[in-house]
N, C-alpha and C. Protein backbone atom coordinates (compact mmCIF):
# COMPACT_ATOMS: atom_id res chain seq x y z
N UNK A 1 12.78 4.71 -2.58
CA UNK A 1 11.65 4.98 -3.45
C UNK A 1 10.38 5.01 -2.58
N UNK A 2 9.83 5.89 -3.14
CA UNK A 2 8.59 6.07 -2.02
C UNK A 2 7.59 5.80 -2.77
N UNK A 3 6.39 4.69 -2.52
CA UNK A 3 5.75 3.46 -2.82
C UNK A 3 4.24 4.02 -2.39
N UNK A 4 2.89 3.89 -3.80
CA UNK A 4 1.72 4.66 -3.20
C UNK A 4 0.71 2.95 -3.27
N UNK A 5 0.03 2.99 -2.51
CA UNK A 5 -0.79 1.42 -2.27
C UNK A 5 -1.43 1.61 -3.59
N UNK A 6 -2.26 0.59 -3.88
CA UNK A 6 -2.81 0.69 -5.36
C UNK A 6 -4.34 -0.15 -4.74
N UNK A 7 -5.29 -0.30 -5.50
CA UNK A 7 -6.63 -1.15 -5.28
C UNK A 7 -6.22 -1.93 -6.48
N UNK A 8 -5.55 -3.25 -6.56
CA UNK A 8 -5.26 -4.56 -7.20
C UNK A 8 -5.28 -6.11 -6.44
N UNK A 9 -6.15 -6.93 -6.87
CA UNK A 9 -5.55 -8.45 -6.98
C UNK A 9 -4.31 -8.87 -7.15
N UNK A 10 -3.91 -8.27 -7.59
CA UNK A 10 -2.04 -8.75 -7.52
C UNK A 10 -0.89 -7.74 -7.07
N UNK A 11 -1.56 -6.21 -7.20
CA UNK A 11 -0.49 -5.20 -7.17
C UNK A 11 -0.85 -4.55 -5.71
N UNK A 12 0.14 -4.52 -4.85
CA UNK A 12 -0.31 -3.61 -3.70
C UNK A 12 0.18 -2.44 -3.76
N UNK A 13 1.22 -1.90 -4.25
CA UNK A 13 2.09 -0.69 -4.56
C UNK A 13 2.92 -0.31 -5.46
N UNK A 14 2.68 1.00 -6.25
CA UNK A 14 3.90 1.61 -6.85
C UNK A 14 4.69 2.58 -6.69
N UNK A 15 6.14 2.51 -7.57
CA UNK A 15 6.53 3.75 -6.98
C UNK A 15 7.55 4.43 -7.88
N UNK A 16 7.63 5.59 -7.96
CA UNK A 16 8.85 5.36 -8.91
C UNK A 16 9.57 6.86 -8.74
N UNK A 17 11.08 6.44 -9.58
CA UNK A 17 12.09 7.33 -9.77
C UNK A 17 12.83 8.28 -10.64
N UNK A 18 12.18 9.16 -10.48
CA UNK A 18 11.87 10.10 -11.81
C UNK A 18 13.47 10.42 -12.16
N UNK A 19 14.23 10.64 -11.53
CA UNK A 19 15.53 10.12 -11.87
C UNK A 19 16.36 9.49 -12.66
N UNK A 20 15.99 8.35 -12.08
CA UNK A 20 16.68 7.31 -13.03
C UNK A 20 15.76 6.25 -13.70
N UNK A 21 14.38 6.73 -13.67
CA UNK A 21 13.14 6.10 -14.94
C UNK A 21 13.51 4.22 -14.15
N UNK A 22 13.08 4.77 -12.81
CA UNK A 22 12.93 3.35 -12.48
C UNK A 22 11.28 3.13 -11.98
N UNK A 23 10.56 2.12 -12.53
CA UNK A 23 9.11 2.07 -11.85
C UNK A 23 9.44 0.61 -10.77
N UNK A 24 8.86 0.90 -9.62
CA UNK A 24 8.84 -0.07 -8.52
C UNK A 24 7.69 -0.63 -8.33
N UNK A 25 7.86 -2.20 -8.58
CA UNK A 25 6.45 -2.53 -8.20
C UNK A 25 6.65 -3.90 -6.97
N UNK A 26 5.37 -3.43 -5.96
CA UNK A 26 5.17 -4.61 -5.28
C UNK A 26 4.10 -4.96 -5.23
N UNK A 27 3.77 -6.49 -5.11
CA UNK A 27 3.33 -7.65 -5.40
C UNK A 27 2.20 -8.11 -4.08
N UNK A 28 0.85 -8.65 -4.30
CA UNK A 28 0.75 -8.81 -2.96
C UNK A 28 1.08 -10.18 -2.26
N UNK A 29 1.89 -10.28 -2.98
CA UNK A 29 2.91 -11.40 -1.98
C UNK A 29 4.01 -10.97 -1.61
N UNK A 30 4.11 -9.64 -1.81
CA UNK A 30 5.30 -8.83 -0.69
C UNK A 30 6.65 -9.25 -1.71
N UNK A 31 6.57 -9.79 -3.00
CA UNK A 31 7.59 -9.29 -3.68
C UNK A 31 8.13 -7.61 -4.42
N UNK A 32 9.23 -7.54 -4.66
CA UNK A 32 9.58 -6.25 -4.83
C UNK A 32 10.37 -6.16 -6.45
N UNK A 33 10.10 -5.72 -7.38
CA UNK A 33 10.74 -5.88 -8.75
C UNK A 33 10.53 -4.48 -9.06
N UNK A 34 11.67 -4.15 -9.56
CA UNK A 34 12.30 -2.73 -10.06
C UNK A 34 12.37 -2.76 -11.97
N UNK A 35 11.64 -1.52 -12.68
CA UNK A 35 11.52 -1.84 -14.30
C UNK A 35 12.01 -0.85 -14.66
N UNK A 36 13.36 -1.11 -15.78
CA UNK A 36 14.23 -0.21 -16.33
C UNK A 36 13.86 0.78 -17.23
N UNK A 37 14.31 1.90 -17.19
CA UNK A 37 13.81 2.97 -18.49
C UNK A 37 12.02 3.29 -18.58
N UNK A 38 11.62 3.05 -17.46
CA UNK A 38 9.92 3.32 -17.04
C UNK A 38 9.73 4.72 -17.57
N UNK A 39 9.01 4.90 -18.89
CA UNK A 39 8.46 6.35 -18.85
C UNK A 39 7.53 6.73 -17.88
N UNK A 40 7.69 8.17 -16.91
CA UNK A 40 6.87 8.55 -16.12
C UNK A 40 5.42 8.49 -16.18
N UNK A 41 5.00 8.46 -17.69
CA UNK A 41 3.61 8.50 -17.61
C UNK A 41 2.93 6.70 -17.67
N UNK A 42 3.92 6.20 -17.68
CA UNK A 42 3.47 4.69 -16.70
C UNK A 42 3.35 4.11 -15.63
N UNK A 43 3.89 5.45 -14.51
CA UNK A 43 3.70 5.63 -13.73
C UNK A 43 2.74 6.00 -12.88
N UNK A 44 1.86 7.28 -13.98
CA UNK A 44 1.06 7.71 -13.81
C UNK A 44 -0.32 6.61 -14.36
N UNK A 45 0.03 6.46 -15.07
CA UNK A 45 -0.71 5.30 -15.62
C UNK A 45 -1.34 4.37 -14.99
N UNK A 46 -0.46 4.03 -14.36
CA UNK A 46 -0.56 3.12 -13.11
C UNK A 46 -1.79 3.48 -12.23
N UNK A 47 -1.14 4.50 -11.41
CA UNK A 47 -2.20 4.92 -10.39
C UNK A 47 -3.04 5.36 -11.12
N UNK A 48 -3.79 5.57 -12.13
CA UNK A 48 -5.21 6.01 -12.40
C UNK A 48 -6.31 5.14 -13.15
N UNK A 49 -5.39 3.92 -13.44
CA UNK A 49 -6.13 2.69 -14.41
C UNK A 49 -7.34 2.49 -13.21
N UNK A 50 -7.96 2.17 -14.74
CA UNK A 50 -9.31 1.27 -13.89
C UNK A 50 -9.15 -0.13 -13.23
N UNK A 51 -7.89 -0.81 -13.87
CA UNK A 51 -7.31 -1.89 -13.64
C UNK A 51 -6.09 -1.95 -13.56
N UNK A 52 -5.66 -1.74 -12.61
CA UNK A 52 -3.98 -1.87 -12.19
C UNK A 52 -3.63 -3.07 -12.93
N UNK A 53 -3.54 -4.52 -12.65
CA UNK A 53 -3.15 -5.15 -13.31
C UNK A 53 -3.49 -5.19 -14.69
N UNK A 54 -4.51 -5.01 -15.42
CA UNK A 54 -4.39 -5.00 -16.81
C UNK A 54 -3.64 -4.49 -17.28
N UNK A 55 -3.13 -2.88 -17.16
CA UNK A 55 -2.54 -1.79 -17.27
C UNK A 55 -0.78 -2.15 -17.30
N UNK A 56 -0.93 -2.87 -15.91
CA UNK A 56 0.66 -3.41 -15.79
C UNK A 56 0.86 -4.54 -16.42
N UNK A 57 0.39 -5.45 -16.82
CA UNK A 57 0.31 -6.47 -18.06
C UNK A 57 0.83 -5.59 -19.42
N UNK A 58 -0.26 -4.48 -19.72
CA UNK A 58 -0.67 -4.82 -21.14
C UNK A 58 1.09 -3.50 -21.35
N UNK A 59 1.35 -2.66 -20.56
CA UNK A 59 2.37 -2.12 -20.65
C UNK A 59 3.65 -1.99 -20.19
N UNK A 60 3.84 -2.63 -18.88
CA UNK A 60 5.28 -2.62 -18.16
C UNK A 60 5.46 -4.07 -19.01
N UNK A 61 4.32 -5.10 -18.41
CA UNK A 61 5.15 -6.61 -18.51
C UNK A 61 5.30 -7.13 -20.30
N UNK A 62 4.11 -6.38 -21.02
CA UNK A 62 4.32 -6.61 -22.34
C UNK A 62 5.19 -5.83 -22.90
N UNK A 63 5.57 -4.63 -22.18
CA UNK A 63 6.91 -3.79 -22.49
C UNK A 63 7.91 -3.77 -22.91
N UNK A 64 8.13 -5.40 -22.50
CA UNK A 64 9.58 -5.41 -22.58
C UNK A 64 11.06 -4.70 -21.39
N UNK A 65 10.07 -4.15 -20.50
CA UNK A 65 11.61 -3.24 -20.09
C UNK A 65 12.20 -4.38 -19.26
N UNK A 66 13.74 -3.79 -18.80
CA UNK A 66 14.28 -4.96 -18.20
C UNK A 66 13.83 -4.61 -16.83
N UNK A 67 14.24 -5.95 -16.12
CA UNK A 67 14.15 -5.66 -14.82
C UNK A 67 14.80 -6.50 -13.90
N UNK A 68 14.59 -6.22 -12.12
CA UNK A 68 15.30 -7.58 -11.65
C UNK A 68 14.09 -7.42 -10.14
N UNK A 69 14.39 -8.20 -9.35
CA UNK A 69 13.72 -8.46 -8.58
C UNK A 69 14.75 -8.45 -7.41
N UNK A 70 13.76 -7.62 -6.15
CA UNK A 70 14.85 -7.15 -5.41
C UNK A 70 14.83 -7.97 -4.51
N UNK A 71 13.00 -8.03 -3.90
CA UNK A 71 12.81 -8.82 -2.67
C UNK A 71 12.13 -10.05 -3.01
């Protein structure tokens, strides 16, 4: 998955797999967690928020999707 840096307090990168609707996120503590069934435009979402983390709060993590943690 090929991973774009982000301007966040908590988020350094996303990335995702239009494929198999996987969104990749890393952490800036260099963790790595993968989110199941990611619609693309949360993806997009992502990179254009005014606030990366709000954005990833108020929609991946309040989302519900599943996920696991890689690194």
């Amino acid at each position: 998955m090929n991973y774009t840096n982000v301007q966040s307090t908590s988020i350094k990168a996303v990335g995702y797999d239009a494929a198999k609707s996987i969104l990749g996120v890393i952490f800036n503590h260099n963790s790595e967690y993968h989110y199941f069934d990611v619609p693309e435009n949360h993806f997009k979402g992502l990179l254009s928020a005014d606030s990366v983390g709000r954005y990833f709060d108020r929609y991946i993590k309040k989302g519900g999707y599943r996920y696991i943690q890689i690194k």
